[in-house]
PDB file of N, CA and C in Angstrom:
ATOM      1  N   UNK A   1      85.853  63.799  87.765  1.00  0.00           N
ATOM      2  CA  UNK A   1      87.009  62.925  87.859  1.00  0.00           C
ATOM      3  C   UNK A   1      88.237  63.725  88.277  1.00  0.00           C
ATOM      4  N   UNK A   2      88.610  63.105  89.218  1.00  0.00           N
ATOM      5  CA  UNK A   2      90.479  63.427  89.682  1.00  0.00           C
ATOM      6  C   UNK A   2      91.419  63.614  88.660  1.00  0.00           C
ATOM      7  N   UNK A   3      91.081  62.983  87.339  1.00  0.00           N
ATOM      8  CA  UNK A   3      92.470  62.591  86.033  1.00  0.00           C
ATOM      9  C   UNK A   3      92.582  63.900  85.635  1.00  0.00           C
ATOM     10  N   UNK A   4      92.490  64.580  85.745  1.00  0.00           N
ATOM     11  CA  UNK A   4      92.915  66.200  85.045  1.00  0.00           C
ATOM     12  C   UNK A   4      93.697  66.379  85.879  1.00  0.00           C
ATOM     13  N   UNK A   5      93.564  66.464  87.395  1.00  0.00           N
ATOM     14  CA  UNK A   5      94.558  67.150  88.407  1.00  0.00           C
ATOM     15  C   UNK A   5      95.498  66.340  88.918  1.00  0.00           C
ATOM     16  N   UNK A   6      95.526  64.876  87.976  1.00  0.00           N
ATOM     17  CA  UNK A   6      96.795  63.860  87.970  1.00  0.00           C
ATOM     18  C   UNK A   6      97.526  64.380  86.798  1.00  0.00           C
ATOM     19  N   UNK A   7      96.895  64.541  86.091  1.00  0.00           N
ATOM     20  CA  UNK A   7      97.519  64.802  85.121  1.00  0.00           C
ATOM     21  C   UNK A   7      98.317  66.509  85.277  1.00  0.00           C
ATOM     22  N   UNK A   8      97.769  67.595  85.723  1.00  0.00           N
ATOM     23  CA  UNK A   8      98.218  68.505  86.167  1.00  0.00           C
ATOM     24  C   UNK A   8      99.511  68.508  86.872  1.00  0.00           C
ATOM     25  N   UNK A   9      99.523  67.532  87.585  1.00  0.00           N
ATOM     26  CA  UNK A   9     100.498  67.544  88.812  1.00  0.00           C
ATOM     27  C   UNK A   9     101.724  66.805  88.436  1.00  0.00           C
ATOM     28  N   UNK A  10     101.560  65.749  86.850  1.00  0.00           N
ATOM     29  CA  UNK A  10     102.892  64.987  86.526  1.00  0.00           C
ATOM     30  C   UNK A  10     103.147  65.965  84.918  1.00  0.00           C
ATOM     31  N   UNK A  11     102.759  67.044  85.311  1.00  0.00           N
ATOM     32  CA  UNK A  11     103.015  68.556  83.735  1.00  0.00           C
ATOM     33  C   UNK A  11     102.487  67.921  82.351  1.00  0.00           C
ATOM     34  N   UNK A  12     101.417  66.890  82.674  1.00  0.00           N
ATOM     35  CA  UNK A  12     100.568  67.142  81.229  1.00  0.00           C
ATOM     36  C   UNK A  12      99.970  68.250  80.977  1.00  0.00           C
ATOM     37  N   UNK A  13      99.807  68.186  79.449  1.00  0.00           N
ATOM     38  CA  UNK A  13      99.268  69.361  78.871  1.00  0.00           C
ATOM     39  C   UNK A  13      97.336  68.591  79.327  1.00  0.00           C
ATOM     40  N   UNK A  14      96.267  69.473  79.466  1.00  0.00           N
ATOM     41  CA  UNK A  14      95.149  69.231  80.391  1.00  0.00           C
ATOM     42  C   UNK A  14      94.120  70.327  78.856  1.00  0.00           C
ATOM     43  N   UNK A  15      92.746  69.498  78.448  1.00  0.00           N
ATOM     44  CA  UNK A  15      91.882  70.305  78.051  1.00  0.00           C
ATOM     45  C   UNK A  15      90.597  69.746  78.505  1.00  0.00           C
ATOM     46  N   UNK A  16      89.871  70.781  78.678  1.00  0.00           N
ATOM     47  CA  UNK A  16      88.967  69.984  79.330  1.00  0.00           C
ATOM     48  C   UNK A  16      87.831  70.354  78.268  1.00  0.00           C
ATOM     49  N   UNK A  17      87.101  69.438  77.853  1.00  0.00           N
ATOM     50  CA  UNK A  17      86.013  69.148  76.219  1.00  0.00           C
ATOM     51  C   UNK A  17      84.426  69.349  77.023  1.00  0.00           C
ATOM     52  N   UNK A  18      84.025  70.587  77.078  1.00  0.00           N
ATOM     53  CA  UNK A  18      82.586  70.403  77.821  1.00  0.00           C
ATOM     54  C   UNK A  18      81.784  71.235  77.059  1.00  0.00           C
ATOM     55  N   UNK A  19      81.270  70.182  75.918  1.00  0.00           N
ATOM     56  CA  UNK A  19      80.206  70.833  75.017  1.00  0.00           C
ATOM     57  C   UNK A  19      78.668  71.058  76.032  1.00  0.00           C
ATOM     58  N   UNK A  20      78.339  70.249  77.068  1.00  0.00           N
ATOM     59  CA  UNK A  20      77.349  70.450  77.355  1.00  0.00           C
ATOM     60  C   UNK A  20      77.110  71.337  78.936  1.00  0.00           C
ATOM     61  N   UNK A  21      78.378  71.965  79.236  1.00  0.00           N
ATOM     62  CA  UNK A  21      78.840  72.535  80.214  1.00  0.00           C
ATOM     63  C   UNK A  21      77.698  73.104  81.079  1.00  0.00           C
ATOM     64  N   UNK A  22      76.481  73.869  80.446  1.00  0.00           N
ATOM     65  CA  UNK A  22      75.472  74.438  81.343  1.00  0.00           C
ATOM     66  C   UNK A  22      74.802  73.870  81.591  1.00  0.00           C
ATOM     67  N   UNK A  23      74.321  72.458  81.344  1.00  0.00           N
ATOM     68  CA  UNK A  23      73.504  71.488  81.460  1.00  0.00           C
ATOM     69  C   UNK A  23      74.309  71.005  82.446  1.00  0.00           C
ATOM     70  N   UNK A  24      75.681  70.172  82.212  1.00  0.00           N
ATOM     71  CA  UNK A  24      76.081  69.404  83.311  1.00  0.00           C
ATOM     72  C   UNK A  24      76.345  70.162  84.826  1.00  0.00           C
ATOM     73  N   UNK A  25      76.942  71.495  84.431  1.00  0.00           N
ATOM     74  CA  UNK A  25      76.825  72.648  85.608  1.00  0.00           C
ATOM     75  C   UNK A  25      75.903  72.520  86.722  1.00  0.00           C
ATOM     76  N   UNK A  26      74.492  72.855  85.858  1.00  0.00           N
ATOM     77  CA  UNK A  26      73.035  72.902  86.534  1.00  0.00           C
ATOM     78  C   UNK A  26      72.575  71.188  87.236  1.00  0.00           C
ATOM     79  N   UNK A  27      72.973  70.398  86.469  1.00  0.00           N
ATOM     80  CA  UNK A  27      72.838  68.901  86.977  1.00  0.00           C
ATOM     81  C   UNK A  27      73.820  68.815  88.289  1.00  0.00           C
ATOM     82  N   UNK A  28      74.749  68.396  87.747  1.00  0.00           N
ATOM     83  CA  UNK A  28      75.991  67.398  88.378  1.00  0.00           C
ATOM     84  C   UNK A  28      76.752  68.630  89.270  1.00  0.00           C
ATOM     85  N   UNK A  29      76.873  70.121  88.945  1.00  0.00           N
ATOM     86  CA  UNK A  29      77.956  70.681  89.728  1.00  0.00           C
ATOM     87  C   UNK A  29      79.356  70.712  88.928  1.00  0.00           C
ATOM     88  N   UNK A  30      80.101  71.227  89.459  1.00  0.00           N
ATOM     89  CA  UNK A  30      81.686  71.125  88.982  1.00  0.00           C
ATOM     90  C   UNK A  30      82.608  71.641  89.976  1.00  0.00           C
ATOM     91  N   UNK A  31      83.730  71.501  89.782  1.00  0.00           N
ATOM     92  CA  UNK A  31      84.592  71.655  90.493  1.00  0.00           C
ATOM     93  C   UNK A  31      85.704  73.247  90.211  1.00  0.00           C
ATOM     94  N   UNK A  32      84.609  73.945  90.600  1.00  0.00           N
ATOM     95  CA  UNK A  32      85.580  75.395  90.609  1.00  0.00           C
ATOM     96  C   UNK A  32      86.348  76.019  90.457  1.00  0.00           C
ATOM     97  N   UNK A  33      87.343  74.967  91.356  1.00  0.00           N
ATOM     98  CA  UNK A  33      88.557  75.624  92.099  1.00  0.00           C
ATOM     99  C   UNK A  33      89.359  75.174  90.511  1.00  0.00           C
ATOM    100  N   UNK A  34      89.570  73.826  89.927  1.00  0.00           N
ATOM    101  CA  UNK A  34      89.819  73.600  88.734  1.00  0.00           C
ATOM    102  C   UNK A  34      89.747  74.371  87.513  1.00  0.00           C
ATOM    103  N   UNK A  35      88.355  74.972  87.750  1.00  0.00           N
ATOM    104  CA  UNK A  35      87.710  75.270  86.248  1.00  0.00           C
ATOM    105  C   UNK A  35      88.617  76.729  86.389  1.00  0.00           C
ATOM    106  N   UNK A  36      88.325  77.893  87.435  1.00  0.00           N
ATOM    107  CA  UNK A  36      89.106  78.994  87.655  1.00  0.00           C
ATOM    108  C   UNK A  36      90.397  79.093  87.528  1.00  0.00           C
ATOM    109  N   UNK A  37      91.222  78.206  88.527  1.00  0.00           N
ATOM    110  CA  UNK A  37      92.373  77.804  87.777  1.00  0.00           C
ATOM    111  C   UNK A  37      93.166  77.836  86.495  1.00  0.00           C
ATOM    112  N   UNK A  38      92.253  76.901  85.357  1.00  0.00           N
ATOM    113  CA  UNK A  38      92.506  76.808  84.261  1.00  0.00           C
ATOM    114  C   UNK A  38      91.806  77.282  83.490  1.00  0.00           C
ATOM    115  N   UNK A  39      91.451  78.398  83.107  1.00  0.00           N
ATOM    116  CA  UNK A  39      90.425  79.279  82.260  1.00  0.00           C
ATOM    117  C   UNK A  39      90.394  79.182  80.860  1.00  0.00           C
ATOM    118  N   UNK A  40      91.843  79.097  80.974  1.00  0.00           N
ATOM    119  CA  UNK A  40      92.328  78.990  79.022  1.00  0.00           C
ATOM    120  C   UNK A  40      92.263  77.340  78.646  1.00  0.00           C
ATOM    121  N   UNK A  41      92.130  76.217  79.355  1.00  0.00           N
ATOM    122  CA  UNK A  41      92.283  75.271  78.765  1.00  0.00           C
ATOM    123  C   UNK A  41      90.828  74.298  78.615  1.00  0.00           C
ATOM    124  N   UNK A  42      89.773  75.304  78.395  1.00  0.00           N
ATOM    125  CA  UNK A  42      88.399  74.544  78.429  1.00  0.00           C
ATOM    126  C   UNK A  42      87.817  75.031  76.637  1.00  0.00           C
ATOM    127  N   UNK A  43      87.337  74.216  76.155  1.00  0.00           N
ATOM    128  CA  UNK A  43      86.914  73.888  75.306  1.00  0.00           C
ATOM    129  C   UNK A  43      85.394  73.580  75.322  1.00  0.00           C
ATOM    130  N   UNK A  44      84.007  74.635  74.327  1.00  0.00           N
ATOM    131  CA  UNK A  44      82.740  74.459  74.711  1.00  0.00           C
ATOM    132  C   UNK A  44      81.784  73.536  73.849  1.00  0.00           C
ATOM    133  N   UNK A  45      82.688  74.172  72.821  1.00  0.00           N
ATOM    134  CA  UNK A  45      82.380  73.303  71.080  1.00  0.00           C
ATOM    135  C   UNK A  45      83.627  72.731  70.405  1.00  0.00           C
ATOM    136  N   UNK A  46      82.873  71.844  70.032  1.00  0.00           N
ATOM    137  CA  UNK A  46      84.012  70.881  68.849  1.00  0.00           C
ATOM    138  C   UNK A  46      84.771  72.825  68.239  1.00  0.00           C
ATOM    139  N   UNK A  47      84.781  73.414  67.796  1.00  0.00           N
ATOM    140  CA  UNK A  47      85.492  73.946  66.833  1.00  0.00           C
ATOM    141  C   UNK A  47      86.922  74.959  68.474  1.00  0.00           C
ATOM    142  N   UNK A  48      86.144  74.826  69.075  1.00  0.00           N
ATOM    143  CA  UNK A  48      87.250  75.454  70.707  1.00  0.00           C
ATOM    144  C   UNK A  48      88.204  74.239  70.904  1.00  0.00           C
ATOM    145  N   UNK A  49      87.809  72.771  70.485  1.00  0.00           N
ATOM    146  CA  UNK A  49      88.372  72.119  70.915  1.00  0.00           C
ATOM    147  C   UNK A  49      89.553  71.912  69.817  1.00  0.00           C
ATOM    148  N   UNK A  50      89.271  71.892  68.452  1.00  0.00           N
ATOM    149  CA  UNK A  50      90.029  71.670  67.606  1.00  0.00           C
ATOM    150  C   UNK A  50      91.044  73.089  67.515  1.00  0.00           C
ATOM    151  N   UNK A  51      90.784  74.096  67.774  1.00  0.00           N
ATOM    152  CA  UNK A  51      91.924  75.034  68.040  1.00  0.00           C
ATOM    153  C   UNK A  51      92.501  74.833  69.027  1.00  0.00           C
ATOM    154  N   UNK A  52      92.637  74.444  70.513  1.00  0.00           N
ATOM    155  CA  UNK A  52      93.243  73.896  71.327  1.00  0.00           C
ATOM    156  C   UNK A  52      93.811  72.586  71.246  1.00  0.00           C
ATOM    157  N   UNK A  53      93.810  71.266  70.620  1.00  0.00           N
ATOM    158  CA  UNK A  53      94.667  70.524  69.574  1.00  0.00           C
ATOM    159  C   UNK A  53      95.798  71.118  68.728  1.00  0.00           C
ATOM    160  N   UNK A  54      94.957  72.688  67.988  1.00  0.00           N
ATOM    161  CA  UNK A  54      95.862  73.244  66.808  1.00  0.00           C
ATOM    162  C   UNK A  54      97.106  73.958  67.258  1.00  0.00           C
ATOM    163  N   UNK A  55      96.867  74.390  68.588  1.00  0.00           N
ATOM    164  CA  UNK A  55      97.612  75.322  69.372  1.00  0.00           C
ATOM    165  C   UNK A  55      98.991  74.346  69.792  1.00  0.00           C
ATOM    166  N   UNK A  56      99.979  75.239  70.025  1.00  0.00           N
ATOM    167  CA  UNK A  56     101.297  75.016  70.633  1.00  0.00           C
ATOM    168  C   UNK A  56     101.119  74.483  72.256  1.00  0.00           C
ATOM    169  N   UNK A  57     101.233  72.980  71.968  1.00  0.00           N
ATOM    170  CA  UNK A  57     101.485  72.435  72.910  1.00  0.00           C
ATOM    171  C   UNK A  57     102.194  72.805  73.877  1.00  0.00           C
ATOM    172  N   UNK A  58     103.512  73.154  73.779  1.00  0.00           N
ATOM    173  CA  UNK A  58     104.800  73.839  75.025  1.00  0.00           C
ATOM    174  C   UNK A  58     103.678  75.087  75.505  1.00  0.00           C
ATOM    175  N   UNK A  59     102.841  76.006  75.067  1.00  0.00           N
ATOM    176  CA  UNK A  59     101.640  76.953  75.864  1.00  0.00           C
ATOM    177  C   UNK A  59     100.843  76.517  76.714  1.00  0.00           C
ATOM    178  N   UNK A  60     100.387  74.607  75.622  1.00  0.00           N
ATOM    179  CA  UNK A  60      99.298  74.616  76.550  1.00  0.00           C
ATOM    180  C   UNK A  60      99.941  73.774  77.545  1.00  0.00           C
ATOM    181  N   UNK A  61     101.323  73.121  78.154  1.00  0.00           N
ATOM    182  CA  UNK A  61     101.721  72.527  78.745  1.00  0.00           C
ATOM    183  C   UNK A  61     102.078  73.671  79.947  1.00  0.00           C
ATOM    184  N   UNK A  62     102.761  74.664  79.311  1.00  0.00           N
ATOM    185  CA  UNK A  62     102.797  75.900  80.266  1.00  0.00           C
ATOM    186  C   UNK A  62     101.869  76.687  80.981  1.00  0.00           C
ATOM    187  N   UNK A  63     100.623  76.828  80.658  1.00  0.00           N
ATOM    188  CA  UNK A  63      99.221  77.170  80.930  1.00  0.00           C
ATOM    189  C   UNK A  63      99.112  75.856  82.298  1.00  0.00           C
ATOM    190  N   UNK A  64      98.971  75.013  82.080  1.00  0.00           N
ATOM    191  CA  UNK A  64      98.946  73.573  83.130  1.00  0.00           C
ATOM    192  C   UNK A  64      99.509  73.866  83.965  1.00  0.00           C
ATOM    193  N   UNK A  65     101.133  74.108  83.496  1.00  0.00           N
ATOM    194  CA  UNK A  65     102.470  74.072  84.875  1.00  0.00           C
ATOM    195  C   UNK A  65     102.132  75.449  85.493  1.00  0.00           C
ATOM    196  N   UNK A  66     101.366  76.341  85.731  1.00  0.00           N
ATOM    197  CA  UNK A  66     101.233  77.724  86.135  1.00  0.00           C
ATOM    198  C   UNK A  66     100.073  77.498  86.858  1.00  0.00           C
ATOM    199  N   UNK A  67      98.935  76.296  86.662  1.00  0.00           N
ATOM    200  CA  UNK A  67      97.850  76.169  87.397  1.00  0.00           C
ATOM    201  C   UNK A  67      98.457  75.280  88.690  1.00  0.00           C
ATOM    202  N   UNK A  68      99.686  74.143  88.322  1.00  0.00           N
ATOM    203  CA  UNK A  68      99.922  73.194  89.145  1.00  0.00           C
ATOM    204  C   UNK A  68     100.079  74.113  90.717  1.00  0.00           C
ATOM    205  N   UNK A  69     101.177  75.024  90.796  1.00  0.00           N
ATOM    206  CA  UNK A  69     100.940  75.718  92.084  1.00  0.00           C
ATOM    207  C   UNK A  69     100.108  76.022  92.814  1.00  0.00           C
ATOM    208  N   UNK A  70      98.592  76.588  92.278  1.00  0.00           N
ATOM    209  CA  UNK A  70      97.465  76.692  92.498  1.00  0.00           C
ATOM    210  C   UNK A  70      97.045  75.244  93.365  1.00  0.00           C
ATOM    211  N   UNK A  71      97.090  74.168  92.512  1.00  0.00           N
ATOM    212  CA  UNK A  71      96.765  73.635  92.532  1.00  0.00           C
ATOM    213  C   UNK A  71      97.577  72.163  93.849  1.00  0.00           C
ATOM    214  N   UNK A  72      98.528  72.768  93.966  1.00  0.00           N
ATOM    215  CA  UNK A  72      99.033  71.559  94.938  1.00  0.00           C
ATOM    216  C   UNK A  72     100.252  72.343  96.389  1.00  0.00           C
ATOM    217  N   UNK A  73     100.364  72.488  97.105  1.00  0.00           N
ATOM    218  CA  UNK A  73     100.745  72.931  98.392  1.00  0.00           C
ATOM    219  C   UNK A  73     102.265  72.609  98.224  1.00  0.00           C
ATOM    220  N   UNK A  74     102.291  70.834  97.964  1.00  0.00           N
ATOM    221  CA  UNK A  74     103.762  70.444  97.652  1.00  0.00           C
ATOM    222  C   UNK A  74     103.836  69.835  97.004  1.00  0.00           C
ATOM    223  N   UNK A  75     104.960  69.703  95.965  1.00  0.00           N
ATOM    224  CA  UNK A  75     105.158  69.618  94.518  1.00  0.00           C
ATOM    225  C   UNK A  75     106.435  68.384  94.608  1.00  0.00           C
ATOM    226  N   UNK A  76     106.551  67.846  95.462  1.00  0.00           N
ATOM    227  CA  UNK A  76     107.680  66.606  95.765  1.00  0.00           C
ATOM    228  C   UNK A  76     107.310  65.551  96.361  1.00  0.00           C
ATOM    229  N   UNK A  77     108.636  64.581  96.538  1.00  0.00           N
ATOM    230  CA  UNK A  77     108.013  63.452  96.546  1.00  0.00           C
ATOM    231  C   UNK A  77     108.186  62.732  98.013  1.00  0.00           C
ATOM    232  N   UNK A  78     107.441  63.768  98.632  1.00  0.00           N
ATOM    233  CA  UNK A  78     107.720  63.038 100.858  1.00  0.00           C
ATOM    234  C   UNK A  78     106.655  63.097 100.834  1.00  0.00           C
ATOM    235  N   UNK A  79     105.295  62.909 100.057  1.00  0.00           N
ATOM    236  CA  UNK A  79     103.631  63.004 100.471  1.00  0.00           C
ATOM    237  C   UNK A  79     103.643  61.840 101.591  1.00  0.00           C
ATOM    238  N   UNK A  80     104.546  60.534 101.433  1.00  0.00           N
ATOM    239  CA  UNK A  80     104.564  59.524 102.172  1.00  0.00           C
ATOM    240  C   UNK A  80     104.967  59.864 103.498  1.00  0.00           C
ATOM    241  N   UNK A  81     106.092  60.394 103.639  1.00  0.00           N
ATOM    242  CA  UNK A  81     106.871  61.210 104.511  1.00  0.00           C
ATOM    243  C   UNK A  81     105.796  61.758 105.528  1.00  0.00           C
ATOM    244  N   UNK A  82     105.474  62.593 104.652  1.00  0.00           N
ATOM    245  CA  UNK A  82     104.556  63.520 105.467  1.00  0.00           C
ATOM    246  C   UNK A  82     102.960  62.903 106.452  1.00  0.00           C
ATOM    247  N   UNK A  83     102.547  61.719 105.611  1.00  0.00           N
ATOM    248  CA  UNK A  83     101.681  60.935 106.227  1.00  0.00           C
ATOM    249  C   UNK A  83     102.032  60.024 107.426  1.00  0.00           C
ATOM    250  N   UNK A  84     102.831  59.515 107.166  1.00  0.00           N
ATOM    251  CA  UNK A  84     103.468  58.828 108.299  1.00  0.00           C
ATOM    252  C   UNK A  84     103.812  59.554 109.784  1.00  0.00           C
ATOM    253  N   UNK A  85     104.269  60.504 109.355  1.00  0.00           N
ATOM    254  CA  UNK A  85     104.828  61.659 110.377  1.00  0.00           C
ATOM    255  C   UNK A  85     103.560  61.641 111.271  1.00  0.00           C
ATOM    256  N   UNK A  86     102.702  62.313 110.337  1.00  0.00           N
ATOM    257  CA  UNK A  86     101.154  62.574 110.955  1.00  0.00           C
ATOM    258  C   UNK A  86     100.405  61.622 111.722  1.00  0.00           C
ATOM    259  N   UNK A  87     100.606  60.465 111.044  1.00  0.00           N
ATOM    260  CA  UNK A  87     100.046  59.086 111.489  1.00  0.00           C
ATOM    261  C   UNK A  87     100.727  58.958 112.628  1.00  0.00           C
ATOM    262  N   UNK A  88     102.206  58.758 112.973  1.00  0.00           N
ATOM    263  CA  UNK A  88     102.564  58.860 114.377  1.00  0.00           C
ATOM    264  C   UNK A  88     102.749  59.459 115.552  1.00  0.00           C
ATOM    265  N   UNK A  89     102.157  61.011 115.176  1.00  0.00           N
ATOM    266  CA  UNK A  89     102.325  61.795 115.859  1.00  0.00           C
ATOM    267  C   UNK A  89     100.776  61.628 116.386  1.00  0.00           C
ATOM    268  N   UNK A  90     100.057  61.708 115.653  1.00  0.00           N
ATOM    269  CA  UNK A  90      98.803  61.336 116.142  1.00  0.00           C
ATOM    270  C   UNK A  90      98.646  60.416 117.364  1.00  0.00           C
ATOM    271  N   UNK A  91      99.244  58.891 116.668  1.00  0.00           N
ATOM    272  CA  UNK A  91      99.190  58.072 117.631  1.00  0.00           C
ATOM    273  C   UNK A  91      99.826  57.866 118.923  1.00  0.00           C
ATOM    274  N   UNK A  92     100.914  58.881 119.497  1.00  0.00           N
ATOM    275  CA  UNK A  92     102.106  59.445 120.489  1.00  0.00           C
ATOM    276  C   UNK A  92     100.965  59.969 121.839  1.00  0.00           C
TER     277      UNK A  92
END
């Protein structure tokens, strides 16, 4: 799912709960570029997850806002801007 890197991008704090991580890995795949990114905010077992709950939110919100760069090219609000542009230049 996309909702982590929505959530990334409007400075939620982001954990990601993957008790069954080597199983779903080996199945389904994952998304890398995410998981590398955010190293500190994954959780494997209930007891990883409940210390990341226990933890200082403003860290783990800061941990997030330090991946968002990584994670997005531009950080404002002309994404529209910028499509349109493209869209007509294309069509020129």
């Amino acid at each position: 799912s996309s909702l982590s890197t929505d959530f990334v991008f409007m400075g939620k704090p982001v954990i990601f709960y993957v008790p069954d991580f080597k199983k779903y890995e080996s199945e389904m795949g994952i998304y890398t570029e995410i998981w590398n990114v955010m190293p500190d905010n994954k959780a494997l077992s209930m007891s990883e997850l409940f210390e990341l709950l226990r933890s200082d939110f403003v860290q783990l919100s800061n941990m997030t806002q330090t991946s968002k760069g990584s994670l997005f090219e531009y950080q404002d609000s002309l994404s529209c801007n910028r499509i349109c542009t493209a869209l007509l230049n294309e069509s020129l």
